[in-house]
PDB file of N, CA and C in Angstrom:
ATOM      1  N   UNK A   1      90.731 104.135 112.322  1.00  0.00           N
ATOM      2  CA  UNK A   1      91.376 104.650 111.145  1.00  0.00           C
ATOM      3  C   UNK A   1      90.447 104.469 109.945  1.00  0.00           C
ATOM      4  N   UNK A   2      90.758 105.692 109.425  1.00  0.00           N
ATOM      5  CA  UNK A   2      89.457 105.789 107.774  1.00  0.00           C
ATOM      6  C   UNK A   2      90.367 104.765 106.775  1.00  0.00           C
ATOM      7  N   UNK A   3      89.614 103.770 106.140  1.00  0.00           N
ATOM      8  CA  UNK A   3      90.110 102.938 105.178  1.00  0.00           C
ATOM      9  C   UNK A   3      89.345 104.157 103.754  1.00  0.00           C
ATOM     10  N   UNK A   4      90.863 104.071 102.705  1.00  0.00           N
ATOM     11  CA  UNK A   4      90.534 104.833 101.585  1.00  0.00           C
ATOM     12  C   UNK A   4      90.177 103.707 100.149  1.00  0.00           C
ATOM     13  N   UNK A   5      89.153 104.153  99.640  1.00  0.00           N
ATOM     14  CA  UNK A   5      88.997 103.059  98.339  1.00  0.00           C
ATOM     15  C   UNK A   5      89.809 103.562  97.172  1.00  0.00           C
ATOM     16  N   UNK A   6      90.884 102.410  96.680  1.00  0.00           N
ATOM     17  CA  UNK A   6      91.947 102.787  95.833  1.00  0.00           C
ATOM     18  C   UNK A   6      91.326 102.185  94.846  1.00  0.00           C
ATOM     19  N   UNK A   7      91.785 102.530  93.645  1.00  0.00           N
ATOM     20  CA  UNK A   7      91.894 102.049  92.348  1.00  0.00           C
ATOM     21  C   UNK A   7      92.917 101.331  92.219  1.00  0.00           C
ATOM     22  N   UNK A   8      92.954  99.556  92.474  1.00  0.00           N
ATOM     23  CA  UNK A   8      94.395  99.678  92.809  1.00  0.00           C
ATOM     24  C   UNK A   8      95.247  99.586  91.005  1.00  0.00           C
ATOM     25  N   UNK A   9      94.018  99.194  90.138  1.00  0.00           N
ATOM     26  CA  UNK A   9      95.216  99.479  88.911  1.00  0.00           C
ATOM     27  C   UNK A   9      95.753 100.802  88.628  1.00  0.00           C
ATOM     28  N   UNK A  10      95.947 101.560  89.523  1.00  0.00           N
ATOM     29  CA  UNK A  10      96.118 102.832  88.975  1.00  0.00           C
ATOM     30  C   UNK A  10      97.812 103.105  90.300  1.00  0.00           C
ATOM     31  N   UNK A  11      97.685 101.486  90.749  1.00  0.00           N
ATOM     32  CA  UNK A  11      98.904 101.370  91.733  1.00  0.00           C
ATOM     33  C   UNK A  11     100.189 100.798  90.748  1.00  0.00           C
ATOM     34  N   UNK A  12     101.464 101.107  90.936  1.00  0.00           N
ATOM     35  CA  UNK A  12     102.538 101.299  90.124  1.00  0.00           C
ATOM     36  C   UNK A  12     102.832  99.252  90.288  1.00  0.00           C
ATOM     37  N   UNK A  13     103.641  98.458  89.515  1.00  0.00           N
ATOM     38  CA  UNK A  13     103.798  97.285  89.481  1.00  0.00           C
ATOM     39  C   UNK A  13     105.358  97.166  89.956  1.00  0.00           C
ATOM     40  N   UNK A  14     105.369  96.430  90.600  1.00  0.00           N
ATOM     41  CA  UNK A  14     106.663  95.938  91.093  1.00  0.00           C
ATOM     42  C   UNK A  14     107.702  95.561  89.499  1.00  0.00           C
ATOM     43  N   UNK A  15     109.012  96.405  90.148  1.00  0.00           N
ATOM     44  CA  UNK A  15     109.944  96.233  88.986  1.00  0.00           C
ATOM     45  C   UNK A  15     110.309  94.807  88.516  1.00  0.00           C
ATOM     46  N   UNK A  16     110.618  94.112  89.854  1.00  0.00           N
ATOM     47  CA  UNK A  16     111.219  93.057  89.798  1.00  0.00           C
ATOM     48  C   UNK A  16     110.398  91.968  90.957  1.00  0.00           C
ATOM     49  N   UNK A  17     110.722  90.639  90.696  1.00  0.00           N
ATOM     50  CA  UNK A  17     110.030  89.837  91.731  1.00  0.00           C
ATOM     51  C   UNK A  17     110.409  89.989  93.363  1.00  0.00           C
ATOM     52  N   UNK A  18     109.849  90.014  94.513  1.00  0.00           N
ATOM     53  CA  UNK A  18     110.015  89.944  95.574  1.00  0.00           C
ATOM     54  C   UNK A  18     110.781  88.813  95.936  1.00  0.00           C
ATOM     55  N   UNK A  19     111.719  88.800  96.663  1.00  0.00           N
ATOM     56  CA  UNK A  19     112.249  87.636  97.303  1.00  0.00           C
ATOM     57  C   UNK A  19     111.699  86.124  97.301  1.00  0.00           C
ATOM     58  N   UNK A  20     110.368  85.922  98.010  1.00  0.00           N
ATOM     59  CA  UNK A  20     109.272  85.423  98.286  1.00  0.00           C
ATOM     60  C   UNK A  20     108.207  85.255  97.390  1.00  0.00           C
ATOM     61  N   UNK A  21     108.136  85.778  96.020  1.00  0.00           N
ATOM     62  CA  UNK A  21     107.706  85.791  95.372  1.00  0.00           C
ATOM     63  C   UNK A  21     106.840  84.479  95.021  1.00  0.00           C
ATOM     64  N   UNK A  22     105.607  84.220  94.806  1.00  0.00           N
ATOM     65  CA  UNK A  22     105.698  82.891  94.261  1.00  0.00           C
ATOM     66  C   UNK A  22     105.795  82.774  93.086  1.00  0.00           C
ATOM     67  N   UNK A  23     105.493  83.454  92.143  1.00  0.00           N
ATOM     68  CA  UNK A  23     106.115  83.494  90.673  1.00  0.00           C
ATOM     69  C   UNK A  23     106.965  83.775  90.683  1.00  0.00           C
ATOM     70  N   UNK A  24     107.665  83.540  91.260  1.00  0.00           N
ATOM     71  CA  UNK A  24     109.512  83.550  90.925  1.00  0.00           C
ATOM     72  C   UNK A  24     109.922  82.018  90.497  1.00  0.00           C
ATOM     73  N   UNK A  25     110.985  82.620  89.257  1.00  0.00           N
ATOM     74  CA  UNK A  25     111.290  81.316  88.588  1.00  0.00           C
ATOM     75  C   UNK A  25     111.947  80.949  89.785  1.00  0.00           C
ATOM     76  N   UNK A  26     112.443  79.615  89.768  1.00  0.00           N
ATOM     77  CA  UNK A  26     113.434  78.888  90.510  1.00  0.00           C
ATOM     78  C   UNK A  26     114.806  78.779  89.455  1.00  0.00           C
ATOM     79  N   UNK A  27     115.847  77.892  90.205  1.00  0.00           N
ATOM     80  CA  UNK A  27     116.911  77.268  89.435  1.00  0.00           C
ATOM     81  C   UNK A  27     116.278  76.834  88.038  1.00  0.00           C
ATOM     82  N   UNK A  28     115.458  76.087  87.952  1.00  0.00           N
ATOM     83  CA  UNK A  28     114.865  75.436  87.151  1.00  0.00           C
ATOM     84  C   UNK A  28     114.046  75.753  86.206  1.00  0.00           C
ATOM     85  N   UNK A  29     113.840  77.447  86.167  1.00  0.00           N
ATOM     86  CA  UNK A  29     112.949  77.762  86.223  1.00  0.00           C
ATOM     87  C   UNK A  29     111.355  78.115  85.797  1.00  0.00           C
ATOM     88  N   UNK A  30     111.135  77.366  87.107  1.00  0.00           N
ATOM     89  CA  UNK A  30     109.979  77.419  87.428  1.00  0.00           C
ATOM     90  C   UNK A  30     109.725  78.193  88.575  1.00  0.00           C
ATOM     91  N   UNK A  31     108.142  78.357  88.999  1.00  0.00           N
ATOM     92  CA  UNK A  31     107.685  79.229  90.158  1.00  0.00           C
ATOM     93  C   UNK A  31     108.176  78.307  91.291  1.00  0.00           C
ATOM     94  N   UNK A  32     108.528  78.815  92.037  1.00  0.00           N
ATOM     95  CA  UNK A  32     109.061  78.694  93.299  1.00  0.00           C
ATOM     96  C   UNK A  32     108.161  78.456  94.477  1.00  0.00           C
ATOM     97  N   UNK A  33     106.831  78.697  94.065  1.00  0.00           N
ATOM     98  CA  UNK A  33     105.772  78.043  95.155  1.00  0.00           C
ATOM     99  C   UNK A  33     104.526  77.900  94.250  1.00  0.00           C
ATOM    100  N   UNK A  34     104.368  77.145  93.418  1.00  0.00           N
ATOM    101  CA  UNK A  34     103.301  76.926  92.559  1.00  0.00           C
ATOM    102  C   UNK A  34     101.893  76.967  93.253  1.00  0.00           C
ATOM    103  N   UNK A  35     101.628  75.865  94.297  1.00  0.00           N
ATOM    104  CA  UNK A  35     100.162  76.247  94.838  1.00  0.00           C
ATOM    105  C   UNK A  35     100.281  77.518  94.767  1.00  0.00           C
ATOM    106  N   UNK A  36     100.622  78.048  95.900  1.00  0.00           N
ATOM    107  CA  UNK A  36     100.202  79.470  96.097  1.00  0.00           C
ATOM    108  C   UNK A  36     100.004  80.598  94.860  1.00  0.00           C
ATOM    109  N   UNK A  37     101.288  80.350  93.717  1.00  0.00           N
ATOM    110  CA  UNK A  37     100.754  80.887  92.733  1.00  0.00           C
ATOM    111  C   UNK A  37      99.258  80.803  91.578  1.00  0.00           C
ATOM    112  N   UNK A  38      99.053  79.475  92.153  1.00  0.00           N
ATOM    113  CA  UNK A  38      97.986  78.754  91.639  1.00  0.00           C
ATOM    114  C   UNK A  38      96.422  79.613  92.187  1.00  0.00           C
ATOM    115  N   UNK A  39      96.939  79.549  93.314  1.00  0.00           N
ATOM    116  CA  UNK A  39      95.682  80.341  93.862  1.00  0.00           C
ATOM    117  C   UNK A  39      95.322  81.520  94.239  1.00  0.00           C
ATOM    118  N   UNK A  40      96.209  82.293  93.745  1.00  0.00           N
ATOM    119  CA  UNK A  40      96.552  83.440  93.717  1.00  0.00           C
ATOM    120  C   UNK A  40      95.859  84.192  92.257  1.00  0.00           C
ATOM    121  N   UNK A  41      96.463  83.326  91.013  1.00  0.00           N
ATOM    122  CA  UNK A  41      95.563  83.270  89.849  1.00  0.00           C
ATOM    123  C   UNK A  41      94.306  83.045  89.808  1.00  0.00           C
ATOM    124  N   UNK A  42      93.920  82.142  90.814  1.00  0.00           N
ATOM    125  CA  UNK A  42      92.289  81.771  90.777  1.00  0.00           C
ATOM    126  C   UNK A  42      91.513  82.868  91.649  1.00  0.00           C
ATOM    127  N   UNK A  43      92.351  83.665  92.451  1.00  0.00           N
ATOM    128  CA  UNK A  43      91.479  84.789  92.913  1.00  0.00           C
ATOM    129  C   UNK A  43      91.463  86.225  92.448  1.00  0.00           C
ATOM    130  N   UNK A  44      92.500  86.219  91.308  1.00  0.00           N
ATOM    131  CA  UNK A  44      92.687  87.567  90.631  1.00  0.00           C
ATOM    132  C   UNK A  44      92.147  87.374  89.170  1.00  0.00           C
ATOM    133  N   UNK A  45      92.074  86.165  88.448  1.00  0.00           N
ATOM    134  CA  UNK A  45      92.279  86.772  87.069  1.00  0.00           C
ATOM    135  C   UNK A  45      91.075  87.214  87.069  1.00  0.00           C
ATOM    136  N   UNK A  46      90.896  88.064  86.053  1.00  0.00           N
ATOM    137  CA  UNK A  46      89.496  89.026  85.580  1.00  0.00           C
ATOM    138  C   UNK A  46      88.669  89.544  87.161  1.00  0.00           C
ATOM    139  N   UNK A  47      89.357  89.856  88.353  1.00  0.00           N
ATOM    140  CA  UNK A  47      88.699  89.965  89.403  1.00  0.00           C
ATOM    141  C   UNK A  47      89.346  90.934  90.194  1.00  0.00           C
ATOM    142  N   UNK A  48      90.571  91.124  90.298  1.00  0.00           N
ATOM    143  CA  UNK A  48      91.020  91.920  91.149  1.00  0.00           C
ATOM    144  C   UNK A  48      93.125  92.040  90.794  1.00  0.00           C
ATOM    145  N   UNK A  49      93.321  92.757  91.489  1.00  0.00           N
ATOM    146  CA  UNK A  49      95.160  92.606  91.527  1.00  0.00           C
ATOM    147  C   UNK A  49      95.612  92.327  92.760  1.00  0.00           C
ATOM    148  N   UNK A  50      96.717  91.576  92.608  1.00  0.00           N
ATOM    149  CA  UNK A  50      96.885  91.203  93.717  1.00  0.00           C
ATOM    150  C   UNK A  50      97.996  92.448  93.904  1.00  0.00           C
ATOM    151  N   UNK A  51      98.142  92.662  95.760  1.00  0.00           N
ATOM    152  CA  UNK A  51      99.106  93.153  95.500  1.00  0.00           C
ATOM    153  C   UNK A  51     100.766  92.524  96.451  1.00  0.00           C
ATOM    154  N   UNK A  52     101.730  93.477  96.406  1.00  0.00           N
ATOM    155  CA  UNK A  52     102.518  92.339  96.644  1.00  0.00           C
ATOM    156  C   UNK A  52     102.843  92.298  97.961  1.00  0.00           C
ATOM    157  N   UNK A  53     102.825  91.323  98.772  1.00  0.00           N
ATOM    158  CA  UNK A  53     102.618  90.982 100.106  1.00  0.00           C
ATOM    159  C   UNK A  53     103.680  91.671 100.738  1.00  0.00           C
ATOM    160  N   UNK A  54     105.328  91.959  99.993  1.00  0.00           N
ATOM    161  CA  UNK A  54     106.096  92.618 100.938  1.00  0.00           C
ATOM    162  C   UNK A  54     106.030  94.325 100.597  1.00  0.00           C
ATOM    163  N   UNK A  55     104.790  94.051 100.242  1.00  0.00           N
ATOM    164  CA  UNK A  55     104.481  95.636 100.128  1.00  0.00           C
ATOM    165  C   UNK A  55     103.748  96.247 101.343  1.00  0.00           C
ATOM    166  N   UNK A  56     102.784  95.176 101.717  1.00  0.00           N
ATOM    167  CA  UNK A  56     101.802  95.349 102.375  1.00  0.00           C
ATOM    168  C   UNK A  56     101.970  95.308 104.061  1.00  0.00           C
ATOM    169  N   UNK A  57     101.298  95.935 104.873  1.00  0.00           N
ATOM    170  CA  UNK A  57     101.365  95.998 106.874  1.00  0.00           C
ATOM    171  C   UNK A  57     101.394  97.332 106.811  1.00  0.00           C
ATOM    172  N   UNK A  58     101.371  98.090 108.058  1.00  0.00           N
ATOM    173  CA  UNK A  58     101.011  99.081 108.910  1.00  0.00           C
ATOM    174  C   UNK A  58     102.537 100.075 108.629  1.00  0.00           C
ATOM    175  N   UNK A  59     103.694  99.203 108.384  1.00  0.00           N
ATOM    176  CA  UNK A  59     104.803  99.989 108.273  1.00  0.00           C
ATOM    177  C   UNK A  59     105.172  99.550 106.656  1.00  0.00           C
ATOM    178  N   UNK A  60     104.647 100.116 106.065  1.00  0.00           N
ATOM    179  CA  UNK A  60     104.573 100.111 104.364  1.00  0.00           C
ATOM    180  C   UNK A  60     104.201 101.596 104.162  1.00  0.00           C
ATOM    181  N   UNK A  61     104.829 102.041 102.843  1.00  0.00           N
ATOM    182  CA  UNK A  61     104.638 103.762 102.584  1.00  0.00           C
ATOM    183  C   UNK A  61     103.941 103.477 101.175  1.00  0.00           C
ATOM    184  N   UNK A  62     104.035 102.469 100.865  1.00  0.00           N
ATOM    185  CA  UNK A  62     103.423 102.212  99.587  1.00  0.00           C
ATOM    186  C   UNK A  62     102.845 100.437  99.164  1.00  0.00           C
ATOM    187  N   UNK A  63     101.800 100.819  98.543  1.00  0.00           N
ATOM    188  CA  UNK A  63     101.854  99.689  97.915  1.00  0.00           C
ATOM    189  C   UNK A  63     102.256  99.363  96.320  1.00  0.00           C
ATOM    190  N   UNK A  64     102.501  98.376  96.151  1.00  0.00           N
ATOM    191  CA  UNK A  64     102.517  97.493  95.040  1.00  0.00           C
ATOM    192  C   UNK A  64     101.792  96.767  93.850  1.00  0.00           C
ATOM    193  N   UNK A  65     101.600  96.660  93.499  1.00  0.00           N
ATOM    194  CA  UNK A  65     101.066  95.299  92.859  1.00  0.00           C
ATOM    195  C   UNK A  65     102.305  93.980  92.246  1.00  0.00           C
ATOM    196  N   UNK A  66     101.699  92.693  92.748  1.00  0.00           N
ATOM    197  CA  UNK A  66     102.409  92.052  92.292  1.00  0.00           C
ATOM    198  C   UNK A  66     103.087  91.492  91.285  1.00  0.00           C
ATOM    199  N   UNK A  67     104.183  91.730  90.617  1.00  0.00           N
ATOM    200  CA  UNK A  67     104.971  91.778  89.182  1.00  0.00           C
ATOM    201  C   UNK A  67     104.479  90.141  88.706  1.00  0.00           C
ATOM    202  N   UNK A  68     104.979  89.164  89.649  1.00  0.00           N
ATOM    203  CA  UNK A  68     104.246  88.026  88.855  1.00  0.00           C
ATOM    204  C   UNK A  68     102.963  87.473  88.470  1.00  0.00           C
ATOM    205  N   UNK A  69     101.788  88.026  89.272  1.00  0.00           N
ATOM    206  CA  UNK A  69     100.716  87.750  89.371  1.00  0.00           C
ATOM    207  C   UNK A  69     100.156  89.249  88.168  1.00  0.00           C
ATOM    208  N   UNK A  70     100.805  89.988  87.915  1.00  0.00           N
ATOM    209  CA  UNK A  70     100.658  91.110  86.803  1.00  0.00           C
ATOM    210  C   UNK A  70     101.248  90.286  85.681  1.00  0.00           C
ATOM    211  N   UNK A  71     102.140  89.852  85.551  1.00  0.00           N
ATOM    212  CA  UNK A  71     102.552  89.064  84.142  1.00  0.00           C
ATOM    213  C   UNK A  71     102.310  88.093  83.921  1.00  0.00           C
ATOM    214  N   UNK A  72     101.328  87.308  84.737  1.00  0.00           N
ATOM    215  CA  UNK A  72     100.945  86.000  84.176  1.00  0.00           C
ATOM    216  C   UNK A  72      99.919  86.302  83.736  1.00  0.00           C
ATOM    217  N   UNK A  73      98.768  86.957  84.115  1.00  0.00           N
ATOM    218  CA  UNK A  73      97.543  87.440  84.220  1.00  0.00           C
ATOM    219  C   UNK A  73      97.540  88.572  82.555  1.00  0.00           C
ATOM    220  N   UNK A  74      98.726  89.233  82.614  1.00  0.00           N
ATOM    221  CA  UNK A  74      98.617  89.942  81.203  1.00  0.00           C
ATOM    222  C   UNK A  74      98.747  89.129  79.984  1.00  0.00           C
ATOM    223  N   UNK A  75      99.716  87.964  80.344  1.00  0.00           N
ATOM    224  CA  UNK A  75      99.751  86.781  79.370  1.00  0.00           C
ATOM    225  C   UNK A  75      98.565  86.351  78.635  1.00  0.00           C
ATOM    226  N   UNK A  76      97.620  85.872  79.497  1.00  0.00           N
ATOM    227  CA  UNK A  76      96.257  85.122  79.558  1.00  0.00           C
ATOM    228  C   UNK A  76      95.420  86.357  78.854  1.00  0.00           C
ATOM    229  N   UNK A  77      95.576  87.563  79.206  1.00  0.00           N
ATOM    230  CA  UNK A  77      94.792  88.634  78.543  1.00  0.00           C
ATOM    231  C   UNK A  77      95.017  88.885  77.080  1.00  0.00           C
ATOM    232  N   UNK A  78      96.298  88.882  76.758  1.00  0.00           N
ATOM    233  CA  UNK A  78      96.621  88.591  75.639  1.00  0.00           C
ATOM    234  C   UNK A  78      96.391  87.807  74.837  1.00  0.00           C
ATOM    235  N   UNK A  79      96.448  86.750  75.254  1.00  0.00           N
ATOM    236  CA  UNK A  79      96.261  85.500  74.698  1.00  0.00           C
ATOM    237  C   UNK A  79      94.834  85.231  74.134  1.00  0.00           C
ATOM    238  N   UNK A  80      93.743  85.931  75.035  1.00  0.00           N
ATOM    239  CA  UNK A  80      92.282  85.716  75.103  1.00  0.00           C
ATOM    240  C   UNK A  80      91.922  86.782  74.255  1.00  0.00           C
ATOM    241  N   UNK A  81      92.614  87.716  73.410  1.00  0.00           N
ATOM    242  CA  UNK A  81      92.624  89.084  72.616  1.00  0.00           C
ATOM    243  C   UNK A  81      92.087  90.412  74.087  1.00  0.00           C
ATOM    244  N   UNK A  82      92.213  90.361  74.839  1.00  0.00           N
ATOM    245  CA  UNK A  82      91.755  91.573  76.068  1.00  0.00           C
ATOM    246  C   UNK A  82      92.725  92.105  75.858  1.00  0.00           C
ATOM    247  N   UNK A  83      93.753  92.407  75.271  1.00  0.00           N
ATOM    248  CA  UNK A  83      94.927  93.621  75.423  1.00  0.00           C
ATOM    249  C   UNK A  83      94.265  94.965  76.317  1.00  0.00           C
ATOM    250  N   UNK A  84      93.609  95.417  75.314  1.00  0.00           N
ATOM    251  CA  UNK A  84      93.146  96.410  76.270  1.00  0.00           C
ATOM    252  C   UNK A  84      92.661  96.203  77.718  1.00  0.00           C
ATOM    253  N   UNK A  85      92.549  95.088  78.271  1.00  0.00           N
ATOM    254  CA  UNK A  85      91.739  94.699  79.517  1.00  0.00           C
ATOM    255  C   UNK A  85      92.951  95.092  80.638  1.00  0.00           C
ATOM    256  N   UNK A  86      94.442  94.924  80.169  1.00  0.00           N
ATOM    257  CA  UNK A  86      95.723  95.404  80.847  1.00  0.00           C
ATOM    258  C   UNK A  86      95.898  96.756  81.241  1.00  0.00           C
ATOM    259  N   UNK A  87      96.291  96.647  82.314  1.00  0.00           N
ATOM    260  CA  UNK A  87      96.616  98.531  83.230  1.00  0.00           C
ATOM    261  C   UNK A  87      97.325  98.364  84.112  1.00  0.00           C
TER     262      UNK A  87
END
């Protein structure tokens, strides 16, 4: 099978968090699986998007990008004046 090279910012963002999410607040809230969100940040910011895992396998019609790992990451862009660096 031909693998196609996407743009993936040009892939639509998840409305809402995934189930599984690890940036999903908790009760408390907080993220609901912090490592993983942790390192998830350390392999996307200024590098790539993540996208969202229950988007992703062989029986998927679409992908995603991940809503929490998109709003933490736009935070930090903001914050650092990159507004424009967001898509």
């Amino acid at each position: 099978m031909e693998k196609k090279n996407i743009d993936a910012s040009t892939l639509p963002v998840m409305k809402a968090h995934c189930q599984s999410c690890p940036f999903k607040p908790n009760k408390k809230g907080h993220w609901q699986f912090p490592e993983v969100a942790n390192e998830v940040i350390q392999k996307t910011l200024f590098q790539a998007q993540q996208i969202c895992h229950s988007t992703e396998g062989p029986n998927r019609k679409a992908h995603n990008r991940c809503k929490g790992a998109f709003d933490y990451n736009s935070e930090i862009y903001t914050k650092m004046g990159f507004k424009d660096f967001i898509k």
